[in-house]
N, C-alpha and C. Protein backbone atom coordinates (compact mmCIF):
# COMPACT_ATOMS: atom_id res chain seq x y z
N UNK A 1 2.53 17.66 -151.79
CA UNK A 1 3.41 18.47 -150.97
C UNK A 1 4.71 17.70 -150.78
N UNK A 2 5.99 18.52 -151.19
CA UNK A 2 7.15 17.81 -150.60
C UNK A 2 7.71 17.83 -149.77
N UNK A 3 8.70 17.38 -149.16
CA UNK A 3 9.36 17.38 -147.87
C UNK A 3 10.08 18.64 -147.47
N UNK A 4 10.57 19.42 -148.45
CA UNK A 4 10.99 20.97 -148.78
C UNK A 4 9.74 21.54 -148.03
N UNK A 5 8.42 21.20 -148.91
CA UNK A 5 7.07 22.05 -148.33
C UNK A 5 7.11 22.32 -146.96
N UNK A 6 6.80 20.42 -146.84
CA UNK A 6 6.85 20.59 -144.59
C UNK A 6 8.02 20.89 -144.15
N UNK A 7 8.90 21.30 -144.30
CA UNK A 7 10.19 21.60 -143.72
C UNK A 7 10.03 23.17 -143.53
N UNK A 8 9.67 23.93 -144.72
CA UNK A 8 9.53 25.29 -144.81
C UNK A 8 8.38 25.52 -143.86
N UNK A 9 6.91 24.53 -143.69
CA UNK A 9 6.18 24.95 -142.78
C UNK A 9 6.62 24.74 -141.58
N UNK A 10 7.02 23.64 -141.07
CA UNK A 10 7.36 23.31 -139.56
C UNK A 10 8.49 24.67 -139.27
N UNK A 11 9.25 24.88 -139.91
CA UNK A 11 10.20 25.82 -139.76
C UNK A 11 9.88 27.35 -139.25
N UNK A 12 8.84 27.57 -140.18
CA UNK A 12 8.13 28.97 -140.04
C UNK A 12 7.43 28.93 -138.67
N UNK A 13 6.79 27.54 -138.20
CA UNK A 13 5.91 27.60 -137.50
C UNK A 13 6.95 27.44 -136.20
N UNK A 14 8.17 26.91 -136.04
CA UNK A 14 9.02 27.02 -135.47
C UNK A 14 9.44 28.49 -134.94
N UNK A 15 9.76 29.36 -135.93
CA UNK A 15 9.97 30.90 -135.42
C UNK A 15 8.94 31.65 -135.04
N UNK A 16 7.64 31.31 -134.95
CA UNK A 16 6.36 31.88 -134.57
C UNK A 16 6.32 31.14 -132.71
N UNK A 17 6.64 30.54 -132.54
CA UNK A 17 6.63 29.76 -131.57
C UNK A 17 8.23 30.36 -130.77
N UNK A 18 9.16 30.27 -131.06
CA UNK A 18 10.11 30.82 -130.27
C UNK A 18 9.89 32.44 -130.44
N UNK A 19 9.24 33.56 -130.98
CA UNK A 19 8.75 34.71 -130.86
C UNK A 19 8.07 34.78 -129.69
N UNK A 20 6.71 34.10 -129.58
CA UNK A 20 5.98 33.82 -128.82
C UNK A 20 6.29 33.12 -127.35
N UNK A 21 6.95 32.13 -127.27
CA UNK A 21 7.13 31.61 -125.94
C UNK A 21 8.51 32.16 -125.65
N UNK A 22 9.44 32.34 -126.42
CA UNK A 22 10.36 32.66 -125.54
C UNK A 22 11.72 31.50 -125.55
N UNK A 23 12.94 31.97 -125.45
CA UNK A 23 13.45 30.69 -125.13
C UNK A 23 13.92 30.24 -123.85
N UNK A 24 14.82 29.07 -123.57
CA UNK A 24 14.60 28.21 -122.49
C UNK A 24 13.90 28.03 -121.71
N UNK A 25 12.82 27.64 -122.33
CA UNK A 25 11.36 26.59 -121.29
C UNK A 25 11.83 25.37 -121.89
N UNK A 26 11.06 24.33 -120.86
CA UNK A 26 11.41 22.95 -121.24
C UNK A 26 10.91 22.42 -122.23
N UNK A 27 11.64 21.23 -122.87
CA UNK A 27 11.36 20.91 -124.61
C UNK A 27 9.96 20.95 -124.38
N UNK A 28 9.21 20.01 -123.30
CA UNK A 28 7.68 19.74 -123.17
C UNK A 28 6.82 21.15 -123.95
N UNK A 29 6.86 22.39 -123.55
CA UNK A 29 6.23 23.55 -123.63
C UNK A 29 6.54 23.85 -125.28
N UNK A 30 7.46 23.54 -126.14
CA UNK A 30 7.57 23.61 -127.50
C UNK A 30 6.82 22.56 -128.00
N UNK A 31 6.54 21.23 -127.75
CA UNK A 31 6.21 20.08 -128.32
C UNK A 31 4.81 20.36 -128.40
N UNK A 32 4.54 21.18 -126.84
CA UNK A 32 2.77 20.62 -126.95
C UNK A 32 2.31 22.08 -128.16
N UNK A 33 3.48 23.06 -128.73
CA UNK A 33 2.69 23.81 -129.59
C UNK A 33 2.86 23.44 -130.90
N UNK A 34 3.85 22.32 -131.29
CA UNK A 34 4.52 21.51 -132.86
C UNK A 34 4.38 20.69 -132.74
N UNK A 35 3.95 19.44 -131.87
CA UNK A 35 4.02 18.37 -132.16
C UNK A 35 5.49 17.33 -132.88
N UNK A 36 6.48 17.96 -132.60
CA UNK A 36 7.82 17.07 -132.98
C UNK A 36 8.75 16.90 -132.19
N UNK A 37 9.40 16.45 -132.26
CA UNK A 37 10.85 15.93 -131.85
C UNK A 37 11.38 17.28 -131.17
N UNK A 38 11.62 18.26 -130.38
CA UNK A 38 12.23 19.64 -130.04
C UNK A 38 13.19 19.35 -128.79
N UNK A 39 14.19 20.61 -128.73
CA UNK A 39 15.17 20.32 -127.92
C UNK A 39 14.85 21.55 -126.97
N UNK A 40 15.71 21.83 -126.16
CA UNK A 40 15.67 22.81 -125.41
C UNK A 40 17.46 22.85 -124.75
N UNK A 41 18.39 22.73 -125.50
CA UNK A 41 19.55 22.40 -124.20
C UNK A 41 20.54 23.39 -125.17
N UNK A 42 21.56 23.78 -124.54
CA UNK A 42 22.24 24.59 -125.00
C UNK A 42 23.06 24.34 -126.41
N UNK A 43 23.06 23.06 -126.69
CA UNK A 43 23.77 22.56 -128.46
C UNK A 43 23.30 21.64 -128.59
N UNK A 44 22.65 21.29 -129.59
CA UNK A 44 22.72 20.40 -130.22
C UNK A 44 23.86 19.52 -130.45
N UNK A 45 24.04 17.78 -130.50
CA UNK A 45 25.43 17.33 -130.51
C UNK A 45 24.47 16.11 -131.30
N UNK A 46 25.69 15.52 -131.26
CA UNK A 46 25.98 13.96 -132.37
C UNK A 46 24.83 12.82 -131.34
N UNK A 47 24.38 13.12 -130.31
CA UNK A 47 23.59 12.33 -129.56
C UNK A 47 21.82 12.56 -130.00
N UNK A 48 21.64 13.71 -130.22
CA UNK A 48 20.81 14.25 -131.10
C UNK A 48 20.19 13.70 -131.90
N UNK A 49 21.63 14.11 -133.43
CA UNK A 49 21.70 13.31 -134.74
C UNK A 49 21.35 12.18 -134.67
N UNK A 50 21.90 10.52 -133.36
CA UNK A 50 21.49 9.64 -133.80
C UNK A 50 19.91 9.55 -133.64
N UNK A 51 19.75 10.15 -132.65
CA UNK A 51 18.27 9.64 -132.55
C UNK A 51 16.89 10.01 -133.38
N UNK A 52 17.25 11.48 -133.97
CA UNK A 52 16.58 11.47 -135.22
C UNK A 52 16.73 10.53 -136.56
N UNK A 53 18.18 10.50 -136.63
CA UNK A 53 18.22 9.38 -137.68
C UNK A 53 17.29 7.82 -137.32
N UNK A 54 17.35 7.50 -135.82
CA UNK A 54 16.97 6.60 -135.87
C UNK A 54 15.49 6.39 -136.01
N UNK A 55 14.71 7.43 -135.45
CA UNK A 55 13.51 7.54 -135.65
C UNK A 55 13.17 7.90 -137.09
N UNK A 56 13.90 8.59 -138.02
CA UNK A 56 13.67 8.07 -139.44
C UNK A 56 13.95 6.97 -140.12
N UNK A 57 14.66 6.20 -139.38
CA UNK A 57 14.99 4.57 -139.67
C UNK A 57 13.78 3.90 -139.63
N UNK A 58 13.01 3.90 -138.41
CA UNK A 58 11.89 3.25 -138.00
C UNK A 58 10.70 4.00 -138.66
N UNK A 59 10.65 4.96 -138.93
CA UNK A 59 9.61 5.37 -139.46
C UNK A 59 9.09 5.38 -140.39
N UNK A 60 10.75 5.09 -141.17
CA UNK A 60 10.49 5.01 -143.09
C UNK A 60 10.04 6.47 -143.15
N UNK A 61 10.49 7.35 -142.41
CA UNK A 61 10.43 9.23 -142.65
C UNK A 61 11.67 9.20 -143.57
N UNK A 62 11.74 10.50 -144.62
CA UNK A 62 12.86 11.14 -145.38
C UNK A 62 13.24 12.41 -145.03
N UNK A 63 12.34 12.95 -143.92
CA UNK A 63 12.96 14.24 -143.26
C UNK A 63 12.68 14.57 -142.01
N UNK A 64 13.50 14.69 -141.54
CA UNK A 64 13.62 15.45 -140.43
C UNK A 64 14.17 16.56 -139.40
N UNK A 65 13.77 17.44 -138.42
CA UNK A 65 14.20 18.62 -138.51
C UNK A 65 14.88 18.57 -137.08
N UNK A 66 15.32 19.01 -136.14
CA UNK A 66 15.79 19.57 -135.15
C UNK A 66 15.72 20.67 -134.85
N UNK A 67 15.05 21.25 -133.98
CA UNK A 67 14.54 22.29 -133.45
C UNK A 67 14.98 22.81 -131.85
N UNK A 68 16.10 23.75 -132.33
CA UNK A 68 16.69 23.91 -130.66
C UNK A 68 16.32 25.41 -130.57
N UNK A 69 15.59 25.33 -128.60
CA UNK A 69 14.95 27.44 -128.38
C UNK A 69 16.25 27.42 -127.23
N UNK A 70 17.62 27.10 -127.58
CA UNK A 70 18.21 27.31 -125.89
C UNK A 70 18.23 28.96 -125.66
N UNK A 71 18.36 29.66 -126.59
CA UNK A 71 18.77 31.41 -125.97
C UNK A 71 18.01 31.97 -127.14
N UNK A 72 18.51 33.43 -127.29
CA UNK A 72 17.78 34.15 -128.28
C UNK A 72 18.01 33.80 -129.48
N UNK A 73 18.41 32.70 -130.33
CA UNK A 73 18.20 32.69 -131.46
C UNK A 73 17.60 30.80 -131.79
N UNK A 74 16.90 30.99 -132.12
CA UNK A 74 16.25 29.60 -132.29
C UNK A 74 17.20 28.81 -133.44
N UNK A 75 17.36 27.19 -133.16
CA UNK A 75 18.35 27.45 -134.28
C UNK A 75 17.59 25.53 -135.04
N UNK A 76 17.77 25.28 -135.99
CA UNK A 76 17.16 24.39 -137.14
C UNK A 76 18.84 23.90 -137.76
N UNK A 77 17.80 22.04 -138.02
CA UNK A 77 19.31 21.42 -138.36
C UNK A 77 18.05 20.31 -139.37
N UNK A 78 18.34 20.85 -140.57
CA UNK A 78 17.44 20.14 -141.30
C UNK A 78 18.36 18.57 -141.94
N UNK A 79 17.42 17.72 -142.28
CA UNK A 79 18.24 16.27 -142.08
C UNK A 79 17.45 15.60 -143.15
N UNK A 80 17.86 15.14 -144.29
CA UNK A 80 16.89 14.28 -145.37
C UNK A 80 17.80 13.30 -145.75
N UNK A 81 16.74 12.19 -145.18
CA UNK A 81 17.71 11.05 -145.35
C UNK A 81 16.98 9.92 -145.99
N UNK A 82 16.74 10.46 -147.42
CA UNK A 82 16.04 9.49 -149.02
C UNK A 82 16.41 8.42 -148.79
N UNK A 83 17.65 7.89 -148.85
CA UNK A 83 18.68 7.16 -148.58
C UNK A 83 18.15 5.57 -147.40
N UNK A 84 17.88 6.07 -146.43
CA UNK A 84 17.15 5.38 -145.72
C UNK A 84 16.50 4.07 -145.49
């Protein structure tokens, strides 16, 4: 499976989950149904970015996703960083 694969699953499983709960509940209430990194705040910003990057620093991960439910549209900031 490639990183495309889990990206397309976490993703899907991402819009099944903001269908279902709804948006703005706190990140906690998304995490305990994905298990990742999730936001809950009205934008995403560059404070974000570092900290996923950095947790793919430490992790020796090549992808990672960002997952924001602030209003009605759930929104995904996909991040592959081979490079790493």
């Amino acid at each position: 499976m490639t990183e495309n694969d889990l990206a397309k699953i976490v993703f899907d499983l991402g819009l099944k989950v903001h269908k279902v709960l709804g948006p703005g509940l706190l990140e906690s209430s998304y995490e305990e149904c994905l298990f990742y990194e999730i936001k809950s705040v009205e934008s995403l910003n560059d404070i974000h970015l570092a900290q996923i990057l950095t947790y793919l620093k430490l992790s020796q991960c090549k992808l990672g996703l960002l997952i924001n439910f602030p209003f009605k549209k759930v929104r995904f900031l996909y991040i592959n960083c081979s490079s790493l």
